[in-house]
N, C-alpha and C. Protein backbone atom coordinates (compact mmCIF):
# COMPACT_ATOMS: atom_id res chain seq x y z
N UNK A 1 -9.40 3.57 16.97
CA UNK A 1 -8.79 2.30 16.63
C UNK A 1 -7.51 2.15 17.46
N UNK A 2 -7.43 0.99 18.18
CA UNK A 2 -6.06 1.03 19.17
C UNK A 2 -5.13 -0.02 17.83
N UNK A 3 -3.78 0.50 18.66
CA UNK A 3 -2.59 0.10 17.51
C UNK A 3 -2.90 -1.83 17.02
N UNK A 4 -3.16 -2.61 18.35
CA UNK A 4 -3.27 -3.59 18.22
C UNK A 4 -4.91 -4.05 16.93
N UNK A 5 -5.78 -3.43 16.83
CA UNK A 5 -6.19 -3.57 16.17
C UNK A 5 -5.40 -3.09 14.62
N UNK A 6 -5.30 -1.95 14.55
CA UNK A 6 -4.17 -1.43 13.39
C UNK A 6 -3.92 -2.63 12.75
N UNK A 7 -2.40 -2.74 13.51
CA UNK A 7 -1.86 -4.04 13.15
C UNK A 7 -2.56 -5.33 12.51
N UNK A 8 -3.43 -6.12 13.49
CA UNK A 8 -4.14 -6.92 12.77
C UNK A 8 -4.98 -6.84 11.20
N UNK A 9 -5.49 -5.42 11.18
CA UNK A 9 -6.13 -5.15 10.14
C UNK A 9 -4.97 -5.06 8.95
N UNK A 10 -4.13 -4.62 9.09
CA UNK A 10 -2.97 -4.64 8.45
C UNK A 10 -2.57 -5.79 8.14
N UNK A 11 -2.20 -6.88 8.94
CA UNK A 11 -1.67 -8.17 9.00
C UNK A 11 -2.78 -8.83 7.58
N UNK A 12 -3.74 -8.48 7.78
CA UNK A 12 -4.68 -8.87 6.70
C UNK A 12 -4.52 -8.30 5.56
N UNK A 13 -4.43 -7.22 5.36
CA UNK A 13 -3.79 -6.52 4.34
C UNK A 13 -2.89 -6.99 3.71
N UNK A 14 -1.70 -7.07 4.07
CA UNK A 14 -0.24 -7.63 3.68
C UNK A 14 -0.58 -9.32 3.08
N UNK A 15 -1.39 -9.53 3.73
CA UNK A 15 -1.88 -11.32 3.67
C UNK A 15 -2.40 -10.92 2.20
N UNK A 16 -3.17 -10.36 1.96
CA UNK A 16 -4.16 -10.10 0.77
C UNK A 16 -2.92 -9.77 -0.09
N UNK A 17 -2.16 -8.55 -0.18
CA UNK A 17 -1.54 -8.01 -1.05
C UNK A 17 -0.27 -9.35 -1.27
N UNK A 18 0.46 -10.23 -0.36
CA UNK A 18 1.14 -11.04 -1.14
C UNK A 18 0.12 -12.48 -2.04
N UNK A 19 -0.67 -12.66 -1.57
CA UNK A 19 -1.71 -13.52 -2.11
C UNK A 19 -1.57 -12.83 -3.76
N UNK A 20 -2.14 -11.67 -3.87
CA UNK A 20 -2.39 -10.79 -5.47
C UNK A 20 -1.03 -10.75 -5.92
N UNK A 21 0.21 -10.07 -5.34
CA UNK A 21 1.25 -10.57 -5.88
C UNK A 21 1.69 -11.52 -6.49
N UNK A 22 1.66 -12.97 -5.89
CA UNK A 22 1.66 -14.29 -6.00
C UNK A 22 1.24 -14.35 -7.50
N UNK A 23 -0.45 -13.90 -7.35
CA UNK A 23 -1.18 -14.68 -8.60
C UNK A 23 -1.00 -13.03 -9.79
N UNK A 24 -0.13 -12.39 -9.71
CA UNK A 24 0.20 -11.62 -10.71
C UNK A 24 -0.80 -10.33 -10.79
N UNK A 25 -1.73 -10.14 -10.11
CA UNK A 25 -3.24 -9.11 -9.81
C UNK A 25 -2.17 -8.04 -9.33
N UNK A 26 -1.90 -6.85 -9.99
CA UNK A 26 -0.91 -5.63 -9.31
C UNK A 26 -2.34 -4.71 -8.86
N UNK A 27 -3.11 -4.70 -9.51
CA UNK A 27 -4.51 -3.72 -9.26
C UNK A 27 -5.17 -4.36 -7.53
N UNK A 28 -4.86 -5.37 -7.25
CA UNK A 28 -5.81 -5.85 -6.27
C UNK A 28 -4.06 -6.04 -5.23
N UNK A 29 -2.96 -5.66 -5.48
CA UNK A 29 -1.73 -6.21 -4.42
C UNK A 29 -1.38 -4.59 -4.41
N UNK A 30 -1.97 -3.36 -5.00
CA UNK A 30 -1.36 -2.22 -4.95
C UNK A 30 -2.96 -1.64 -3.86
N UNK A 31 -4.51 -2.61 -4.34
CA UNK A 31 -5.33 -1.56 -3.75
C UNK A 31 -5.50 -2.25 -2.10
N UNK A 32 -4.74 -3.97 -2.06
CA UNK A 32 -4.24 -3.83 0.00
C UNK A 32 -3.27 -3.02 0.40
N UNK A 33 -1.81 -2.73 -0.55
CA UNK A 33 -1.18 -1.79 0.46
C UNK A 33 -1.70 -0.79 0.32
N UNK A 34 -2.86 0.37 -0.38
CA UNK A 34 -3.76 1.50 0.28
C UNK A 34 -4.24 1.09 1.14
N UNK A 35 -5.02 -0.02 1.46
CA UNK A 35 -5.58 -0.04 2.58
C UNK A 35 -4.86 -0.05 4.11
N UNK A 36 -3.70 -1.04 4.06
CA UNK A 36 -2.72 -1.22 4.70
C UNK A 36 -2.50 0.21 5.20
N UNK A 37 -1.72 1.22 4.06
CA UNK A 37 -1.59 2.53 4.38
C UNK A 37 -2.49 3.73 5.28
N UNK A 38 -4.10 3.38 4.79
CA UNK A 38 -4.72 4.20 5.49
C UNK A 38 -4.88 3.52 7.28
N UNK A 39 -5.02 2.77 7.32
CA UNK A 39 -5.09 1.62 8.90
C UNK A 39 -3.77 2.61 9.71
N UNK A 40 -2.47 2.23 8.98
CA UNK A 40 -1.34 2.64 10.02
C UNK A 40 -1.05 4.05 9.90
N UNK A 41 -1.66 4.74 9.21
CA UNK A 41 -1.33 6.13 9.25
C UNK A 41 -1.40 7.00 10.68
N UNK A 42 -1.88 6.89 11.67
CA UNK A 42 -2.08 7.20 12.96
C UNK A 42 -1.05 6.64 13.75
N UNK A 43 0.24 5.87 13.24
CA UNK A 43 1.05 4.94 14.19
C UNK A 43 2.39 5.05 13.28
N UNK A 44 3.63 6.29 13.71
CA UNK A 44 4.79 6.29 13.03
C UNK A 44 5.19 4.99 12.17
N UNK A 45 5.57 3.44 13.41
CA UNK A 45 6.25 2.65 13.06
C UNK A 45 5.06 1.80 11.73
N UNK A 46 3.93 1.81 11.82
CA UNK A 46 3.40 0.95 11.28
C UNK A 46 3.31 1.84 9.41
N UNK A 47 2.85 3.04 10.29
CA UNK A 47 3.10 4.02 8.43
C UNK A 47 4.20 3.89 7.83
N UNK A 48 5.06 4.17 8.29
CA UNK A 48 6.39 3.72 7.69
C UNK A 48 6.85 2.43 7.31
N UNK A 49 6.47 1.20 7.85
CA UNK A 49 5.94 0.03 7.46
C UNK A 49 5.51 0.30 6.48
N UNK A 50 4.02 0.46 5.91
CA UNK A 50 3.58 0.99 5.04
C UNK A 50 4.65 1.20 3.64
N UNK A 51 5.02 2.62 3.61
CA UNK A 51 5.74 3.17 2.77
C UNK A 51 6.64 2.47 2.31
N UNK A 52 7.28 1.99 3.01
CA UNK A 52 8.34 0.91 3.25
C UNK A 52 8.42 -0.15 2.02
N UNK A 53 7.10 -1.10 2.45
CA UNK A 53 6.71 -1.83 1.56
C UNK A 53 5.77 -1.73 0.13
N UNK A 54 5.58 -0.35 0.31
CA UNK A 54 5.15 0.37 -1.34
C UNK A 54 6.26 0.56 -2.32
N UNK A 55 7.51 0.60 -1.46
CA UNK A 55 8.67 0.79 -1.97
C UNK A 55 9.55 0.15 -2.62
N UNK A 56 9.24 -0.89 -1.81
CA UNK A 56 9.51 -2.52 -2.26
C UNK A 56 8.96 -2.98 -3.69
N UNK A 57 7.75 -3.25 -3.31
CA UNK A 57 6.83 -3.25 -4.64
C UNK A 57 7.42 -2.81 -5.48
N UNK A 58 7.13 -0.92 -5.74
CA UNK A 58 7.55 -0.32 -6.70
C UNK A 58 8.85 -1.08 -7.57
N UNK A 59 9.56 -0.98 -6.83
CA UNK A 59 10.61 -1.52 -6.95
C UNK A 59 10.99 -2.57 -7.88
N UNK A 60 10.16 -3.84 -7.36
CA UNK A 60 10.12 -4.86 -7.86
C UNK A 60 9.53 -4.73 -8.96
N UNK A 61 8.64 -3.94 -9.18
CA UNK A 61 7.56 -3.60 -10.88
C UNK A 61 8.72 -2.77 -11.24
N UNK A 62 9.85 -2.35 -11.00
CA UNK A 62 10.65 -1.34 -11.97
C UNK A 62 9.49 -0.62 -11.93
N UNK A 63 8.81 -0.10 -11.39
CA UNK A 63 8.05 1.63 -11.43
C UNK A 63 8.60 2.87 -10.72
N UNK A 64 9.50 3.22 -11.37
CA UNK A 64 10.25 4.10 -10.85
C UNK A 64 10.18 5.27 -10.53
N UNK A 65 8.55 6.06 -11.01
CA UNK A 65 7.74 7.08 -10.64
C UNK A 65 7.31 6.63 -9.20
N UNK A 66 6.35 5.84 -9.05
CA UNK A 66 6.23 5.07 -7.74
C UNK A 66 7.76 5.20 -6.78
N UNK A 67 8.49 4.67 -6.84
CA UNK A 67 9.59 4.12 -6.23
C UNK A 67 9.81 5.91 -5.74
N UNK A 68 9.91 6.68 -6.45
CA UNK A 68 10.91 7.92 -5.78
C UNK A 68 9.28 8.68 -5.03
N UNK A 69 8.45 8.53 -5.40
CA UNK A 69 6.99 8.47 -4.89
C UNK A 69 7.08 8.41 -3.12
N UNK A 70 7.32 7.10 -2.97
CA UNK A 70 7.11 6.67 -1.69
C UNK A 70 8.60 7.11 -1.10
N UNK A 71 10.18 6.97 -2.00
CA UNK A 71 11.07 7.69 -1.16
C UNK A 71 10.34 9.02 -0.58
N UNK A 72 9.81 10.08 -1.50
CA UNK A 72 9.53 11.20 -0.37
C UNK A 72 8.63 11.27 0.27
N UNK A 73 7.46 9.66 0.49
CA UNK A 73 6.71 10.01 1.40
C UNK A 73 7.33 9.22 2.58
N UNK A 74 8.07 8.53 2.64
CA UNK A 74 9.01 8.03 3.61
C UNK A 74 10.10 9.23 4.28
N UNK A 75 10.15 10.38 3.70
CA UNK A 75 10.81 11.28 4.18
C UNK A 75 9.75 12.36 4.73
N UNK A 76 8.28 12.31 4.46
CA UNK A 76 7.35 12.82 5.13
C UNK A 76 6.80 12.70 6.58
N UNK A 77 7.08 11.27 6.10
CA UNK A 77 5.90 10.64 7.12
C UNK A 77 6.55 10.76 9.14
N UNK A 78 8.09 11.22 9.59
CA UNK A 78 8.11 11.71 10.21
C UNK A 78 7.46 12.77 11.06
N UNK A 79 7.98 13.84 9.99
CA UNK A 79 7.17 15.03 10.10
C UNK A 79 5.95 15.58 10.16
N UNK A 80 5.29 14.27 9.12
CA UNK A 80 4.00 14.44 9.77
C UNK A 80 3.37 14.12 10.60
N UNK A 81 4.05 12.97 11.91
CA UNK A 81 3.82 12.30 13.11
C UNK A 81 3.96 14.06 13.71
N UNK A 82 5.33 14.31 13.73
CA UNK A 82 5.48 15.65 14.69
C UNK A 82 4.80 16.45 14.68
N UNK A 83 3.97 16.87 13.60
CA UNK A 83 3.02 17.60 13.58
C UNK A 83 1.85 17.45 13.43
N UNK A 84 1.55 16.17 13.42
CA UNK A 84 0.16 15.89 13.70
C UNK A 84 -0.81 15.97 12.26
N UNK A 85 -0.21 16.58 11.00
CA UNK A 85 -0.66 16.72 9.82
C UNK A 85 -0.45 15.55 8.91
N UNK A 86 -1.71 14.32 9.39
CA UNK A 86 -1.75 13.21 8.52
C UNK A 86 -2.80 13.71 7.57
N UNK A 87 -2.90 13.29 6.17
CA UNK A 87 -4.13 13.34 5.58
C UNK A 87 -5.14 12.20 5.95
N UNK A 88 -6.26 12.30 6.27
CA UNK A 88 -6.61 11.42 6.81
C UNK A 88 -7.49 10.31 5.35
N UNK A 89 -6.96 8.99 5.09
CA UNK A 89 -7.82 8.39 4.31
C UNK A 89 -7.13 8.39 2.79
N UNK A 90 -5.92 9.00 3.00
CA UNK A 90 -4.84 9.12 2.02
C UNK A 90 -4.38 7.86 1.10
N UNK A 91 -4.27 7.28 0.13
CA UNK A 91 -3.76 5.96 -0.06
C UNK A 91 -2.42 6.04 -0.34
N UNK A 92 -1.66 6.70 -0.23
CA UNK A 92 -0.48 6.98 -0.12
C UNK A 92 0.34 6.69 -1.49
N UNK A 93 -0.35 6.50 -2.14
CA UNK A 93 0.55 6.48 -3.35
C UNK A 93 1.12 7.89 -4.24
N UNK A 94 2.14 7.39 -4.87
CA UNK A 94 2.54 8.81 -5.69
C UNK A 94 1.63 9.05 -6.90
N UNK A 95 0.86 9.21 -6.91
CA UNK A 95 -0.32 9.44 -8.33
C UNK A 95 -0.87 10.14 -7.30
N UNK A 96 -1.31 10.52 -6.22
CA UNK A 96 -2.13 11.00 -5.00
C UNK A 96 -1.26 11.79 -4.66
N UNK A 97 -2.19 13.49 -4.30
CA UNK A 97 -0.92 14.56 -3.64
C UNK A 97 -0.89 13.89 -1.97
N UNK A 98 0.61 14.09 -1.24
CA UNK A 98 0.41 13.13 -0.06
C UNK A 98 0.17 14.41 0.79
N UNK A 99 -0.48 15.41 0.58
CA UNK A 99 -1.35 16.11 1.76
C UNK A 99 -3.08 15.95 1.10
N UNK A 100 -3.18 15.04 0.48
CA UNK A 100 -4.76 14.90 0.39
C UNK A 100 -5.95 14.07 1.07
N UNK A 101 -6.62 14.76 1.99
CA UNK A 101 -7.23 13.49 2.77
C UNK A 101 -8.23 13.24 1.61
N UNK A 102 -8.86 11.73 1.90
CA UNK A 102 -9.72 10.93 1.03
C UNK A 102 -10.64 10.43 1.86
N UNK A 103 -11.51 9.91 1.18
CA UNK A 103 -12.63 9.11 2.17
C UNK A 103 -11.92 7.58 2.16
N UNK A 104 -12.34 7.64 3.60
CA UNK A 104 -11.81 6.13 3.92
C UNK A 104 -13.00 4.76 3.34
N UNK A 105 -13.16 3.82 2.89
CA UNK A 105 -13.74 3.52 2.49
C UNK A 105 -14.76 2.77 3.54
N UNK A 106 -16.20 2.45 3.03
CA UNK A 106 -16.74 2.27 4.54
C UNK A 106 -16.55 0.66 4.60
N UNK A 107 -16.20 -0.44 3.89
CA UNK A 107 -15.72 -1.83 4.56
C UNK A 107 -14.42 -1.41 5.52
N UNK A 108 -13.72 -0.66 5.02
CA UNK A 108 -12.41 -0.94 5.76
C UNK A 108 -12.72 0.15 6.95
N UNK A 109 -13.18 1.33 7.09
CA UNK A 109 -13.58 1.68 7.78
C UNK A 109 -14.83 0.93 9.36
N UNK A 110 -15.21 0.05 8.50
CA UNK A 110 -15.96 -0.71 9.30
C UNK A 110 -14.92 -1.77 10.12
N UNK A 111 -13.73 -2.09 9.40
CA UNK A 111 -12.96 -3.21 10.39
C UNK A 111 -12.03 -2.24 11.35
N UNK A 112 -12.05 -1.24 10.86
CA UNK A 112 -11.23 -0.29 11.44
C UNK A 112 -11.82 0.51 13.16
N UNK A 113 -13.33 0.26 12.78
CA UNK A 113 -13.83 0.26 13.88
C UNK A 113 -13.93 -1.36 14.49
N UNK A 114 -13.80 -2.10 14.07
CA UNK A 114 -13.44 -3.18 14.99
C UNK A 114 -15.02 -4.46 14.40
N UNK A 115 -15.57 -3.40 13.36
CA UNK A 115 -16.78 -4.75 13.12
C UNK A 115 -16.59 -5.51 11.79
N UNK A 116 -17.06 -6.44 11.71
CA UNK A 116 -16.55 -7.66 10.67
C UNK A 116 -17.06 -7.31 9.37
């Protein structure tokens, strides 16, 4: 997957997750930023993006398990560029250990390869 796809798939993501925000759906605005998350995990700036805006969220729900959640995966997610130890398929949330790879799911996996 090249970054420019990433991104786009993402861009859709974020589209989806403020849409569910909007209409009050936290189950369907928490399961685009996983998706969001697994897309940019291969790309420092965009994972951190990611985290970023899980953080936010959290935030905004006062979920404060969440919230210190994504602080230390925002303090991960460096280190795991440097070393190359992403979990792959991870949804990045704090309910999830963040060295656990997951199966990526096969729709998003399918845009991820680039088919509709």
């Amino acid at each position: 997957m090249t970054r420019d796809l990433a991104q786009a798939v993402m861009a859709e993501e974020f589209a989806a997750f403020d849409a569910a925000h909007r209409a009050g759906n936290r189950e369907a605005a928490w399961h685009a930023l996983e998706h969001a998350h697994i897309v940019a995990q291969p790309y420092l700036g965009l994972h951190l993006a990611s985290h970023w805006t899980m953080l936010t969220y959290a935030l905004r729900r006062r979920d404060g398990r969440e919230a210190l959640g994504q602080c230390l995966r925002l303090a991960l997610v460096p280190l795991g560029a440097i070393t190359g130890r992403l979990p792959v398929g991870n949804t990045g949330r704090s309910h999830v250990s963040a060295f656990r790879p997951m199966p990526i799911p096969q729709a998003l996996l399918n845009r991820m390869d680039g088919k509709p």
